[in-house]
PDB file of N, CA and C in Angstrom:
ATOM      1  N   UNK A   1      92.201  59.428 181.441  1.00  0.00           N
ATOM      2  CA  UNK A   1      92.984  58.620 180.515  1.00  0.00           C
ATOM      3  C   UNK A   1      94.153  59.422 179.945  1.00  0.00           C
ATOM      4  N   UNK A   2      93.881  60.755 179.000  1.00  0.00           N
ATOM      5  CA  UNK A   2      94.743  61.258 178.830  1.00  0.00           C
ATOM      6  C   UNK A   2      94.439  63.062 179.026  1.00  0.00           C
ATOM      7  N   UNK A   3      95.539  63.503 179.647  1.00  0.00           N
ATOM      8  CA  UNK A   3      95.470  64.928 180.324  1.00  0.00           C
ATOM      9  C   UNK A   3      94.888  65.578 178.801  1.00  0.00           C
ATOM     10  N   UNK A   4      93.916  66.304 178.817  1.00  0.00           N
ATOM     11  CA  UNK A   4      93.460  67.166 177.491  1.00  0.00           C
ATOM     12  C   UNK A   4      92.423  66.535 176.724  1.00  0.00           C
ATOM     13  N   UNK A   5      92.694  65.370 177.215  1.00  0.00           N
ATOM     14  CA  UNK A   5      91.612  64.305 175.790  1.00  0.00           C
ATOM     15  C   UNK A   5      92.359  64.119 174.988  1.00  0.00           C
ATOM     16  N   UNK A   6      91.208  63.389 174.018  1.00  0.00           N
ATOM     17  CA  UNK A   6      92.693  62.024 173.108  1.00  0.00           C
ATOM     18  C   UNK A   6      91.996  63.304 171.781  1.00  0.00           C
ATOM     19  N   UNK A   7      93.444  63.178 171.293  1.00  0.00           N
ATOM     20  CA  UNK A   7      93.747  64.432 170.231  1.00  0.00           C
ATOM     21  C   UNK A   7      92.936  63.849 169.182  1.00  0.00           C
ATOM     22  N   UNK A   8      92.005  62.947 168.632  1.00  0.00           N
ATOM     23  CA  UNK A   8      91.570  62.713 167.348  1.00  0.00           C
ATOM     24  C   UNK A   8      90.374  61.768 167.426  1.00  0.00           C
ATOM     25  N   UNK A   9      89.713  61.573 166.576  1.00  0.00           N
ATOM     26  CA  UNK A   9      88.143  61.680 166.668  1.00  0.00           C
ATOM     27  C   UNK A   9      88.182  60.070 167.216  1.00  0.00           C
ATOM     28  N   UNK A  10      87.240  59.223 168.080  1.00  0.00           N
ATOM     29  CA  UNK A  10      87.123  58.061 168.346  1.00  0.00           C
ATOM     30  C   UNK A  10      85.333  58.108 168.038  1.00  0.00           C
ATOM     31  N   UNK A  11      84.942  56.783 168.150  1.00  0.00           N
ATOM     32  CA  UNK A  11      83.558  56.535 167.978  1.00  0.00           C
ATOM     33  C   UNK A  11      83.494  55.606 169.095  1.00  0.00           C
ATOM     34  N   UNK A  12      82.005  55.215 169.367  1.00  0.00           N
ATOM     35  CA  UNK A  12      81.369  54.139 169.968  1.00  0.00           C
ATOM     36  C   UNK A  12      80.135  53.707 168.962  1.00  0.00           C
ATOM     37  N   UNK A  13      80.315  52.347 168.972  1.00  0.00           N
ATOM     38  CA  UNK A  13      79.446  51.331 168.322  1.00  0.00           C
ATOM     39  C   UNK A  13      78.475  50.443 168.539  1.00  0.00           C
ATOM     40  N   UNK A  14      77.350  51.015 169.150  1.00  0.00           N
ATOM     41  CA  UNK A  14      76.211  50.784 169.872  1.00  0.00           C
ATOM     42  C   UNK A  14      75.633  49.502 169.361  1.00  0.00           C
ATOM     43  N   UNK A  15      75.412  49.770 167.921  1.00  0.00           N
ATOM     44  CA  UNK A  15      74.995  48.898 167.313  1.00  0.00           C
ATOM     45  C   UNK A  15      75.491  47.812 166.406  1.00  0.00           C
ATOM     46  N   UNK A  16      76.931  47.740 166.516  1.00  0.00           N
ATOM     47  CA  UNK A  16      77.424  46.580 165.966  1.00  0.00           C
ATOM     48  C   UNK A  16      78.022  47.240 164.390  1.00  0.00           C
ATOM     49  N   UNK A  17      77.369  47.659 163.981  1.00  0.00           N
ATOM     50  CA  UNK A  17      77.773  48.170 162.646  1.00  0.00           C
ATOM     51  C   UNK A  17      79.049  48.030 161.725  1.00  0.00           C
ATOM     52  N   UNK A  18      79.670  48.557 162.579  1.00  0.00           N
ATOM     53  CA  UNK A  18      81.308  48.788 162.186  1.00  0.00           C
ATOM     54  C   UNK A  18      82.043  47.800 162.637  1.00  0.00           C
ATOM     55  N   UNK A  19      81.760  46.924 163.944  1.00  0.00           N
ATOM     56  CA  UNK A  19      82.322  45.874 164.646  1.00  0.00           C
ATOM     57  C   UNK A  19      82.374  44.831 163.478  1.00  0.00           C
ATOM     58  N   UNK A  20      81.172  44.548 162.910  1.00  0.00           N
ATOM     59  CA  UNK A  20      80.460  43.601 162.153  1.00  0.00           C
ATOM     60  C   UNK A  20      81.526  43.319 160.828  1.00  0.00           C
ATOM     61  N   UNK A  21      81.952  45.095 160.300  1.00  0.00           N
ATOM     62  CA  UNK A  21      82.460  45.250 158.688  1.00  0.00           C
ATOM     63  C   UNK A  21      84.197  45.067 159.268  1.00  0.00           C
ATOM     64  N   UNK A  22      84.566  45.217 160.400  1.00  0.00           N
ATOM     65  CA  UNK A  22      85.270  44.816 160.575  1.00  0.00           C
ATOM     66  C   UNK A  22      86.329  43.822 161.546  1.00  0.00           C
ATOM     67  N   UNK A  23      84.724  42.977 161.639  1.00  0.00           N
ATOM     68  CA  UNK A  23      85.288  41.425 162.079  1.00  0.00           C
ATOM     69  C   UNK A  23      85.652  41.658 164.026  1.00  0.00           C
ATOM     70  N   UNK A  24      85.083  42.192 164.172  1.00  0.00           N
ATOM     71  CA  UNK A  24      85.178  41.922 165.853  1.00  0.00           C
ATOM     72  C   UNK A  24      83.964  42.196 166.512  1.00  0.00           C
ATOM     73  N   UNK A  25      82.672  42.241 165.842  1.00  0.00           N
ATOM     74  CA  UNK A  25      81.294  42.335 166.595  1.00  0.00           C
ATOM     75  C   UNK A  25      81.246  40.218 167.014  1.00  0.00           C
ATOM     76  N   UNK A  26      80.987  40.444 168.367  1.00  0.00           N
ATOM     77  CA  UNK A  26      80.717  38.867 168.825  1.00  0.00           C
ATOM     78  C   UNK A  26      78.842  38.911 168.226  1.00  0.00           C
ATOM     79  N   UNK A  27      78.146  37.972 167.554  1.00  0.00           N
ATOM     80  CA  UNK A  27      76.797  37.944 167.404  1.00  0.00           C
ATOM     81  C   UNK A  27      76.303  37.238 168.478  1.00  0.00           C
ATOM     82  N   UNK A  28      76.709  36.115 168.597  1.00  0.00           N
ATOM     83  CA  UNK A  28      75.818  36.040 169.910  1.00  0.00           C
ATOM     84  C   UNK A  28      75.800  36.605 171.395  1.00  0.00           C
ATOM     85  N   UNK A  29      77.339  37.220 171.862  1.00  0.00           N
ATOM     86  CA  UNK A  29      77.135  38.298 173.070  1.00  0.00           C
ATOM     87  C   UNK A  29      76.407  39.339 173.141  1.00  0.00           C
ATOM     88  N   UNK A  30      76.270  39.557 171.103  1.00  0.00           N
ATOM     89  CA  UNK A  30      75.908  41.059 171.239  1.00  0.00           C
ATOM     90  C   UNK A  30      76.606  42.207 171.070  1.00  0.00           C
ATOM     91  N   UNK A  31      78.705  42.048 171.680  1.00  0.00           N
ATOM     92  CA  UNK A  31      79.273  43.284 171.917  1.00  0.00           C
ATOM     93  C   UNK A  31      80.302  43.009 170.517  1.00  0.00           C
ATOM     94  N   UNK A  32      80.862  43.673 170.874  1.00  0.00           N
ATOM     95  CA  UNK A  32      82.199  44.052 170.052  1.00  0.00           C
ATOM     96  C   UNK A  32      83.491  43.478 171.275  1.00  0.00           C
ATOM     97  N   UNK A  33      84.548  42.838 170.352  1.00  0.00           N
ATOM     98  CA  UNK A  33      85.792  42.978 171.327  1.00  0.00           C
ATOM     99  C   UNK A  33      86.507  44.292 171.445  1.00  0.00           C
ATOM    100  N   UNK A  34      87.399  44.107 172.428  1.00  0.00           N
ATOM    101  CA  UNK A  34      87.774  45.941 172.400  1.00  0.00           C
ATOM    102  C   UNK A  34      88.815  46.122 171.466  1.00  0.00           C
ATOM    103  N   UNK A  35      88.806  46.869 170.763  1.00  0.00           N
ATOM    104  CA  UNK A  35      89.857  47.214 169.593  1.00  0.00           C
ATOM    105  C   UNK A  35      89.958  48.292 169.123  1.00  0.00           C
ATOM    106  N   UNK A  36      91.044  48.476 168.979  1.00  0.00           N
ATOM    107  CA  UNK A  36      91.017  49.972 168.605  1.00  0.00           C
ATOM    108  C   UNK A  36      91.969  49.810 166.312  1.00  0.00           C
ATOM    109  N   UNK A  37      91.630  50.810 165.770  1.00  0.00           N
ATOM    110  CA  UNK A  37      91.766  50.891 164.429  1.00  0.00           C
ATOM    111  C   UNK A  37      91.994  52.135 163.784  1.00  0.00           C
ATOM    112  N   UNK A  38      93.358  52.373 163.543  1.00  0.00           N
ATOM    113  CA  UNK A  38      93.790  53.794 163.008  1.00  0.00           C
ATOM    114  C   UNK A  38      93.877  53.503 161.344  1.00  0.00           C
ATOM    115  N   UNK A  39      92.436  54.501 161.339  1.00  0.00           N
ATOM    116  CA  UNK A  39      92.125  54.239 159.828  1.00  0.00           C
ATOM    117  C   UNK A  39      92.790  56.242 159.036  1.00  0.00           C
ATOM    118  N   UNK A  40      92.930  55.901 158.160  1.00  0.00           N
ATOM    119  CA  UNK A  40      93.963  57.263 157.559  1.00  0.00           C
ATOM    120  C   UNK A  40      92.316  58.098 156.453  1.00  0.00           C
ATOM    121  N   UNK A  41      93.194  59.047 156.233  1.00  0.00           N
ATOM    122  CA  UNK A  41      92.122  60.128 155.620  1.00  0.00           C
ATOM    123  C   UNK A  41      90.832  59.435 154.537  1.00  0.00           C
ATOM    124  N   UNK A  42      91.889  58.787 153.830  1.00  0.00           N
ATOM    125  CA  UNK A  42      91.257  57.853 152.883  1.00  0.00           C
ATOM    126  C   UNK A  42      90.575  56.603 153.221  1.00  0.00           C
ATOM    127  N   UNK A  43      90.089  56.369 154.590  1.00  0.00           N
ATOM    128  CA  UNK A  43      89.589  55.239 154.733  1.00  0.00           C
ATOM    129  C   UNK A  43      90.268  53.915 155.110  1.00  0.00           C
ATOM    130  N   UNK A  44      91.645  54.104 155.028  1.00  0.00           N
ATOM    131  CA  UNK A  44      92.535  52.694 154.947  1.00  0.00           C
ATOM    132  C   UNK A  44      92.915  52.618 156.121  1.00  0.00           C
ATOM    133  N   UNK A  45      92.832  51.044 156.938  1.00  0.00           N
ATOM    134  CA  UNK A  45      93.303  50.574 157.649  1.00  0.00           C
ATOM    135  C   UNK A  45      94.811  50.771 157.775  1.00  0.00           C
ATOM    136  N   UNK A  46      95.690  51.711 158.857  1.00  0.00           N
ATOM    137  CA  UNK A  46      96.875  51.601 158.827  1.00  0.00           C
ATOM    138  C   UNK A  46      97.135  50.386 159.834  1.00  0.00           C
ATOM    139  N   UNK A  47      96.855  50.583 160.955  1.00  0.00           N
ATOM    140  CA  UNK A  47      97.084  49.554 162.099  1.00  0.00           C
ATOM    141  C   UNK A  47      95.428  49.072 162.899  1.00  0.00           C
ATOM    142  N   UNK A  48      95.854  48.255 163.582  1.00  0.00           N
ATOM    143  CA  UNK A  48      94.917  47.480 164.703  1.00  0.00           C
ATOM    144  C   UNK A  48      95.323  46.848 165.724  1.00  0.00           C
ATOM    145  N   UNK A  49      94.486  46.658 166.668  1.00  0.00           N
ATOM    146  CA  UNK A  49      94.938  45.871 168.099  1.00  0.00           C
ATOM    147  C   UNK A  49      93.643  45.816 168.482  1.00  0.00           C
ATOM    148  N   UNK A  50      93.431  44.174 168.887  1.00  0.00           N
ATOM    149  CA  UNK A  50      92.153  43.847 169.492  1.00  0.00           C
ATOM    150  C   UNK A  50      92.757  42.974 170.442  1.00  0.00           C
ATOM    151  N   UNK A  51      91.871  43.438 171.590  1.00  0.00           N
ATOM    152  CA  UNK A  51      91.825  42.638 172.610  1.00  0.00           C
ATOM    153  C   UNK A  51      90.949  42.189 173.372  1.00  0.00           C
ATOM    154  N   UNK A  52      91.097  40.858 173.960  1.00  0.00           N
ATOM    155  CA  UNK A  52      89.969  40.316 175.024  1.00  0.00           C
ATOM    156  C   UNK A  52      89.728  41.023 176.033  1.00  0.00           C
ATOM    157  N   UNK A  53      88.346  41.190 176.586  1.00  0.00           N
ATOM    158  CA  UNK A  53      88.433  41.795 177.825  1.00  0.00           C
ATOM    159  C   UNK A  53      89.555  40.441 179.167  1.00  0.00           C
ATOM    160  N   UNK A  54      89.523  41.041 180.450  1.00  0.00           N
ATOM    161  CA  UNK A  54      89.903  42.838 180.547  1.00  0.00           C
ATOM    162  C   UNK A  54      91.318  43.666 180.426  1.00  0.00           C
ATOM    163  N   UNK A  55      91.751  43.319 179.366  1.00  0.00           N
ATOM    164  CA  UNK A  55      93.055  43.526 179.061  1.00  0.00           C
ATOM    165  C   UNK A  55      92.617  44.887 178.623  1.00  0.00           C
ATOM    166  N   UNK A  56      93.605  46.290 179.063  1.00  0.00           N
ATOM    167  CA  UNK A  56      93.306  47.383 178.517  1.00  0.00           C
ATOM    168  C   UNK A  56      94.148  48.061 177.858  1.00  0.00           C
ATOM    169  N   UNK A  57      94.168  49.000 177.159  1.00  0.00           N
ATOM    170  CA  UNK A  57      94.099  49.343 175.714  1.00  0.00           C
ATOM    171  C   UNK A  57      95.900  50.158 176.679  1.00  0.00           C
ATOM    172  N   UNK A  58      96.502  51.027 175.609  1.00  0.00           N
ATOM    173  CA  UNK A  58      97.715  52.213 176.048  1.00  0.00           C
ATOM    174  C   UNK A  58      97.092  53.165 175.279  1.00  0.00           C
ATOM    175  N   UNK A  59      96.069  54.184 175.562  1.00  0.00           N
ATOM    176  CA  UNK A  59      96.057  55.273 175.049  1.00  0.00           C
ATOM    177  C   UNK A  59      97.300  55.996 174.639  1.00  0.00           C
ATOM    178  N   UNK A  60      98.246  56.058 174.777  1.00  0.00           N
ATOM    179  CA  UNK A  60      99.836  56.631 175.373  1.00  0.00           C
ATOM    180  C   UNK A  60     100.153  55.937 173.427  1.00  0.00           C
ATOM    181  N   UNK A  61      99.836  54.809 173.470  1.00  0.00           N
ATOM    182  CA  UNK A  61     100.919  54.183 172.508  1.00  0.00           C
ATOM    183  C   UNK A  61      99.984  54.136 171.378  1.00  0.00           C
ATOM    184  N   UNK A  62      98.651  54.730 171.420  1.00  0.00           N
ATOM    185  CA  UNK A  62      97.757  54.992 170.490  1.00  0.00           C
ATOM    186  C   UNK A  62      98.434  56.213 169.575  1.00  0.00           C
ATOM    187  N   UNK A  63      98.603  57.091 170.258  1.00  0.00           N
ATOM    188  CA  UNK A  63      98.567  58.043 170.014  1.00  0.00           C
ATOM    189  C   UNK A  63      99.848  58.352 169.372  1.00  0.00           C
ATOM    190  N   UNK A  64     101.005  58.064 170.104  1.00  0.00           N
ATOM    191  CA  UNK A  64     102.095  57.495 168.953  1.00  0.00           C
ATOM    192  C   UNK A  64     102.084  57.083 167.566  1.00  0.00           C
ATOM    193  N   UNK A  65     101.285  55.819 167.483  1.00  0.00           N
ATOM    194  CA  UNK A  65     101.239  55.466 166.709  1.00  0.00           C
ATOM    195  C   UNK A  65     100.819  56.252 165.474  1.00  0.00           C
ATOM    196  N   UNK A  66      99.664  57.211 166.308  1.00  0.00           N
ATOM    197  CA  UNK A  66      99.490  58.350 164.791  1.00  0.00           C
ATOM    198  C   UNK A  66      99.860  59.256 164.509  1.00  0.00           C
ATOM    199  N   UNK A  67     100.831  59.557 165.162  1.00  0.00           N
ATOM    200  CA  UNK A  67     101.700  60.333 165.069  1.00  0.00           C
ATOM    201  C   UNK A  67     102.827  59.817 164.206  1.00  0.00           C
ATOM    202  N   UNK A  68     103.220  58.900 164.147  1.00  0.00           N
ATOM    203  CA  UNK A  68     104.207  57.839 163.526  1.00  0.00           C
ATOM    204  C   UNK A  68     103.382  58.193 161.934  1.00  0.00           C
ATOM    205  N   UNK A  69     102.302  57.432 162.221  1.00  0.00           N
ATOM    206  CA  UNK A  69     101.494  57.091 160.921  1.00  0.00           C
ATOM    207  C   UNK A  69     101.510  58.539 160.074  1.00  0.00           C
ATOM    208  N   UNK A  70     101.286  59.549 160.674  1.00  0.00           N
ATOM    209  CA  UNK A  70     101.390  60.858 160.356  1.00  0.00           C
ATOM    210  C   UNK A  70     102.280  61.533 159.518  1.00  0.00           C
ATOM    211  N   UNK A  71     103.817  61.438 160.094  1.00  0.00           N
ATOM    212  CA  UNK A  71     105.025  61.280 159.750  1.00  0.00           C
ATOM    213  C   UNK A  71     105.061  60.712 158.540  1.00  0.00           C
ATOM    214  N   UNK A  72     104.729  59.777 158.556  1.00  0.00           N
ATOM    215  CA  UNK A  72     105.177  58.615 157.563  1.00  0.00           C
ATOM    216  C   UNK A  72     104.203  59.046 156.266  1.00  0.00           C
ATOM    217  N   UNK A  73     103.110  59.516 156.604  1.00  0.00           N
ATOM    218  CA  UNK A  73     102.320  60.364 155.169  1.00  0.00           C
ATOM    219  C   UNK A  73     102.674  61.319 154.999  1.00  0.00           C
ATOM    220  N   UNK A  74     103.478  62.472 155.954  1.00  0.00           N
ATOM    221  CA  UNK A  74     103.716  63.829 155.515  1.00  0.00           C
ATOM    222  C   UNK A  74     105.150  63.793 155.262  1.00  0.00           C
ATOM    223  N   UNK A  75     106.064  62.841 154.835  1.00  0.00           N
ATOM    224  CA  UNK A  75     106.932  63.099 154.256  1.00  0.00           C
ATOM    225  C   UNK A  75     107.217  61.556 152.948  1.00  0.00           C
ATOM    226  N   UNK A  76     105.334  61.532 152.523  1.00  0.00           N
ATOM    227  CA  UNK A  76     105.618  60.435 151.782  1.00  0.00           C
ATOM    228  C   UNK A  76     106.241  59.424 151.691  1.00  0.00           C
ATOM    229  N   UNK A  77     106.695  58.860 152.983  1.00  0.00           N
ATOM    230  CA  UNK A  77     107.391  57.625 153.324  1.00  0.00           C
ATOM    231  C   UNK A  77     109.331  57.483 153.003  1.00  0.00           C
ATOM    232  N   UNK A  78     109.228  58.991 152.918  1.00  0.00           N
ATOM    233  CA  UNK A  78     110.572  59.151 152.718  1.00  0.00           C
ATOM    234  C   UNK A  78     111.639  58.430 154.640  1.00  0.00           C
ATOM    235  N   UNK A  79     110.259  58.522 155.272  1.00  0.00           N
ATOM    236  CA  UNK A  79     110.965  58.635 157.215  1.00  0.00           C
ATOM    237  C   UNK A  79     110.369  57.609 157.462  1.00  0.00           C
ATOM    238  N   UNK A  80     110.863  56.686 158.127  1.00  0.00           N
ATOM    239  CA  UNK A  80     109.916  55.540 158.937  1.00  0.00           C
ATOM    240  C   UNK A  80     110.205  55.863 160.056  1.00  0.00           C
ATOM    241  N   UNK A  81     109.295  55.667 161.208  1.00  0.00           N
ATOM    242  CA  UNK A  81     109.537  55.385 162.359  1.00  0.00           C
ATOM    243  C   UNK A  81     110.201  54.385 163.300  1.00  0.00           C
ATOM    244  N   UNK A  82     111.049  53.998 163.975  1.00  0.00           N
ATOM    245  CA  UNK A  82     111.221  52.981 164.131  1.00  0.00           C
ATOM    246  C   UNK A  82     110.129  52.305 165.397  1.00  0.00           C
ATOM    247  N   UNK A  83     110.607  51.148 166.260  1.00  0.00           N
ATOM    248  CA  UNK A  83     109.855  50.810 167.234  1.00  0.00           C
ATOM    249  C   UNK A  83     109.663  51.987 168.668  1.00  0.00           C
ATOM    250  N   UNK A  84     108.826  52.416 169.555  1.00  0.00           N
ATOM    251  CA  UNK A  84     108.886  53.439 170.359  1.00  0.00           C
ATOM    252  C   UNK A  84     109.341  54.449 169.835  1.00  0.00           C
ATOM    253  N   UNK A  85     109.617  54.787 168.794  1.00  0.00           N
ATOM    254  CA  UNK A  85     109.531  56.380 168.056  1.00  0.00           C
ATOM    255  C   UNK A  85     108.974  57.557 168.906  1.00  0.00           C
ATOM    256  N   UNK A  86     109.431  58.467 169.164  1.00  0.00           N
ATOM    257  CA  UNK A  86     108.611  59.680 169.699  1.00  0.00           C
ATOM    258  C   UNK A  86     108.446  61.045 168.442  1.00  0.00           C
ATOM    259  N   UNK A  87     108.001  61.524 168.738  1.00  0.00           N
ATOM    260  CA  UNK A  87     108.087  62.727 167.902  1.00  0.00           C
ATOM    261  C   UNK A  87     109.592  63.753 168.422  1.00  0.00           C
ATOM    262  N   UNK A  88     110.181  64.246 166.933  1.00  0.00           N
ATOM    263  CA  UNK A  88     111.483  64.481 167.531  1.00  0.00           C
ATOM    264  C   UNK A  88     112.821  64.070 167.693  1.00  0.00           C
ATOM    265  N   UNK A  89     112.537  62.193 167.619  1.00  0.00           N
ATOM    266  CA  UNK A  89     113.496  61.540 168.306  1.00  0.00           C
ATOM    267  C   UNK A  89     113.607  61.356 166.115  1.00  0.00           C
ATOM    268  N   UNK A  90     115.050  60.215 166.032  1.00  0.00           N
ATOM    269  CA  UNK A  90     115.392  60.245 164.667  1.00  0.00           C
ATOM    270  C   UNK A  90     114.544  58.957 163.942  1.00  0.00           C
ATOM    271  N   UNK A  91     114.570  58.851 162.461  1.00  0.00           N
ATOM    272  CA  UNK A  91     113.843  58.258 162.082  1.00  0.00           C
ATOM    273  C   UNK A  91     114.759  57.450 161.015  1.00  0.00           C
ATOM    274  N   UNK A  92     114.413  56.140 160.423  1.00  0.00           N
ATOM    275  CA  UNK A  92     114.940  55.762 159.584  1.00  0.00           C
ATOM    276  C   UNK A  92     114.555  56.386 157.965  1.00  0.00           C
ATOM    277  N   UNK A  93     115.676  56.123 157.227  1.00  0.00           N
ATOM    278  CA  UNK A  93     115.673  56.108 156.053  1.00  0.00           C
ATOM    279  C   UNK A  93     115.522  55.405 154.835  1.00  0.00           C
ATOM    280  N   UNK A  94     114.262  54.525 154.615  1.00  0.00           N
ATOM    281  CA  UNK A  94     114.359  53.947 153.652  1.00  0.00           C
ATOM    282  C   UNK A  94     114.866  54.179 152.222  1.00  0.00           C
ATOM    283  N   UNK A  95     115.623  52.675 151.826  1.00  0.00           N
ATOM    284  CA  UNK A  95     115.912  52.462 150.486  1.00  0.00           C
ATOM    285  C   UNK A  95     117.100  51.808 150.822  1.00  0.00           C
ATOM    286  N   UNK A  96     118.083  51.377 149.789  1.00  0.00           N
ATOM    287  CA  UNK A  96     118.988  50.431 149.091  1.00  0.00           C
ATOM    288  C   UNK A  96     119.861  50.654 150.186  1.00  0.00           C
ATOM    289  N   UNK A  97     120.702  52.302 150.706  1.00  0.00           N
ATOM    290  CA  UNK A  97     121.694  51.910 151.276  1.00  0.00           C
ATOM    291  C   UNK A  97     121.060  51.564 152.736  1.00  0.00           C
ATOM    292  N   UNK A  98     119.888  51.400 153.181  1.00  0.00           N
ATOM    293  CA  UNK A  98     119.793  50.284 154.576  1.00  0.00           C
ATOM    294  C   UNK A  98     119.101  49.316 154.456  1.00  0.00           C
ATOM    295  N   UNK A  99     118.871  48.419 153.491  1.00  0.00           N
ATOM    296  CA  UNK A  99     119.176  47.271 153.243  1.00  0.00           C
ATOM    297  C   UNK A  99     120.524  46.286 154.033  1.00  0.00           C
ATOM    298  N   UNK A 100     119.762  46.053 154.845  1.00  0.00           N
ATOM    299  CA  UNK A 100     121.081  45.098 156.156  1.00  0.00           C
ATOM    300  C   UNK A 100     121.556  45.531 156.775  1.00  0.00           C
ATOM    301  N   UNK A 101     121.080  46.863 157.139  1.00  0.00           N
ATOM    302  CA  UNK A 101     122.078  47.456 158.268  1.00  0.00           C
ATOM    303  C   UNK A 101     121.205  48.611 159.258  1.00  0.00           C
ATOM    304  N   UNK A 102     119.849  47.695 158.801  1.00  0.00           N
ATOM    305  CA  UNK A 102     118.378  48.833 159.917  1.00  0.00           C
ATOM    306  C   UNK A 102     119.054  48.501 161.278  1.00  0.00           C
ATOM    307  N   UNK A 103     119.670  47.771 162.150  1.00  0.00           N
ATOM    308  CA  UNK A 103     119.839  47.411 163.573  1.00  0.00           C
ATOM    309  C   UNK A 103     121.117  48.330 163.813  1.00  0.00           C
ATOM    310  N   UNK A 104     121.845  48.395 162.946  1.00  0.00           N
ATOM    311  CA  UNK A 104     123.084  49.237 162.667  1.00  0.00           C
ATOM    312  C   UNK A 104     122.489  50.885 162.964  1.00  0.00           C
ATOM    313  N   UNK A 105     121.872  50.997 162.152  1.00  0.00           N
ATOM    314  CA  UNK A 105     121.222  52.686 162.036  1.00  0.00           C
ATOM    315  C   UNK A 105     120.487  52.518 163.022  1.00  0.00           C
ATOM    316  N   UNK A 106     119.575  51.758 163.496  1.00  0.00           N
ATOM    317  CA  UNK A 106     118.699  52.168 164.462  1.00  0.00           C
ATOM    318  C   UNK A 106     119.594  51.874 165.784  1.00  0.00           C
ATOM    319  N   UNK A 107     120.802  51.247 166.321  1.00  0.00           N
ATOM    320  CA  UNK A 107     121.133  50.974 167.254  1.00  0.00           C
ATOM    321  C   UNK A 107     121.959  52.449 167.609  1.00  0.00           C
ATOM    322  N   UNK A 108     122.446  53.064 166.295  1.00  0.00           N
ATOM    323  CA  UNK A 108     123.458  54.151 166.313  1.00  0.00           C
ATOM    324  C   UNK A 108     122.186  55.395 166.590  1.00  0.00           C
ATOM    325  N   UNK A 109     121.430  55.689 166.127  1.00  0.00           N
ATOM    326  CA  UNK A 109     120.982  56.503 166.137  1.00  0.00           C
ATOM    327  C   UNK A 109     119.387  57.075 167.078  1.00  0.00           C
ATOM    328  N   UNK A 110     119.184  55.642 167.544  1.00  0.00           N
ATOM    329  CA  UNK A 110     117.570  56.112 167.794  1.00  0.00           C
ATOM    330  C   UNK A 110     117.642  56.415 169.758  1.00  0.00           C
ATOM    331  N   UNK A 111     117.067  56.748 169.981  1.00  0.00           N
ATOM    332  CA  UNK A 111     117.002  57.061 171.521  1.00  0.00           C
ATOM    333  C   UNK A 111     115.937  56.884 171.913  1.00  0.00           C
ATOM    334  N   UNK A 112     115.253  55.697 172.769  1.00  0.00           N
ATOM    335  CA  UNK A 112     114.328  55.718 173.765  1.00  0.00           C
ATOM    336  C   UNK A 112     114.336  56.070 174.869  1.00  0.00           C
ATOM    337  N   UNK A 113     113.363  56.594 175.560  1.00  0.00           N
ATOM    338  CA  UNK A 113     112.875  57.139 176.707  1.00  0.00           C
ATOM    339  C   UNK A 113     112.833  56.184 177.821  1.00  0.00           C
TER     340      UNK A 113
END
């Protein structure tokens, strides 16, 4: 899946448990849908994506994402990420002066791969 292994802790949910508290254990199949949930130090739901089988997951864009999410706590939300963000690549600036003009800054400045 990914060369090294996936950089941060995942679980499996044998028993429904966690599926259950958060709304994707099926009771009468028995399973869980597949979903994945980047929960932050404190417990909080940052993001989610559930899907039906057999639609499969982007480890690739997982991992982004917490990296993004990362960012975005270690500089206190001073940086947003934009959409496809990499690490490296530029970030927006929230507050007043981009107010109406995020497509402006992000068209001028961001670079995808």
């Amino acid at each position: 899946m990914v060369e090294g292994g996936v950089p941060f802790p995942m679980l499996s949910d044998a028993g429904g448990r966690v599926g259950k508290v958060l709304g994707v254990f099926d009771e009468d199949a028995g399973v869980e849908a597949r979903g994945r949930f980047i929960i932050d130090p404190e417990g909080v739901v940052q993001g989610y994506e559930v899907l039906t089988p057999p639609v499969g997951q982007n480890v690739n864009e997982t991992i982004r994402q917490v990296q993004a999410f990362q960012l975005v706590r270690e500089s206190k939300g001073k940086e947003a990420p934009p959409s496809g963000w990499r690490p490296g690549k530029a970030t927006l600036r929230p507050g007043p002066d981009l107010v109406g003009k995020v497509w402006k800054e992000w068209k001028t400045e961001m670079a995808f791969d």
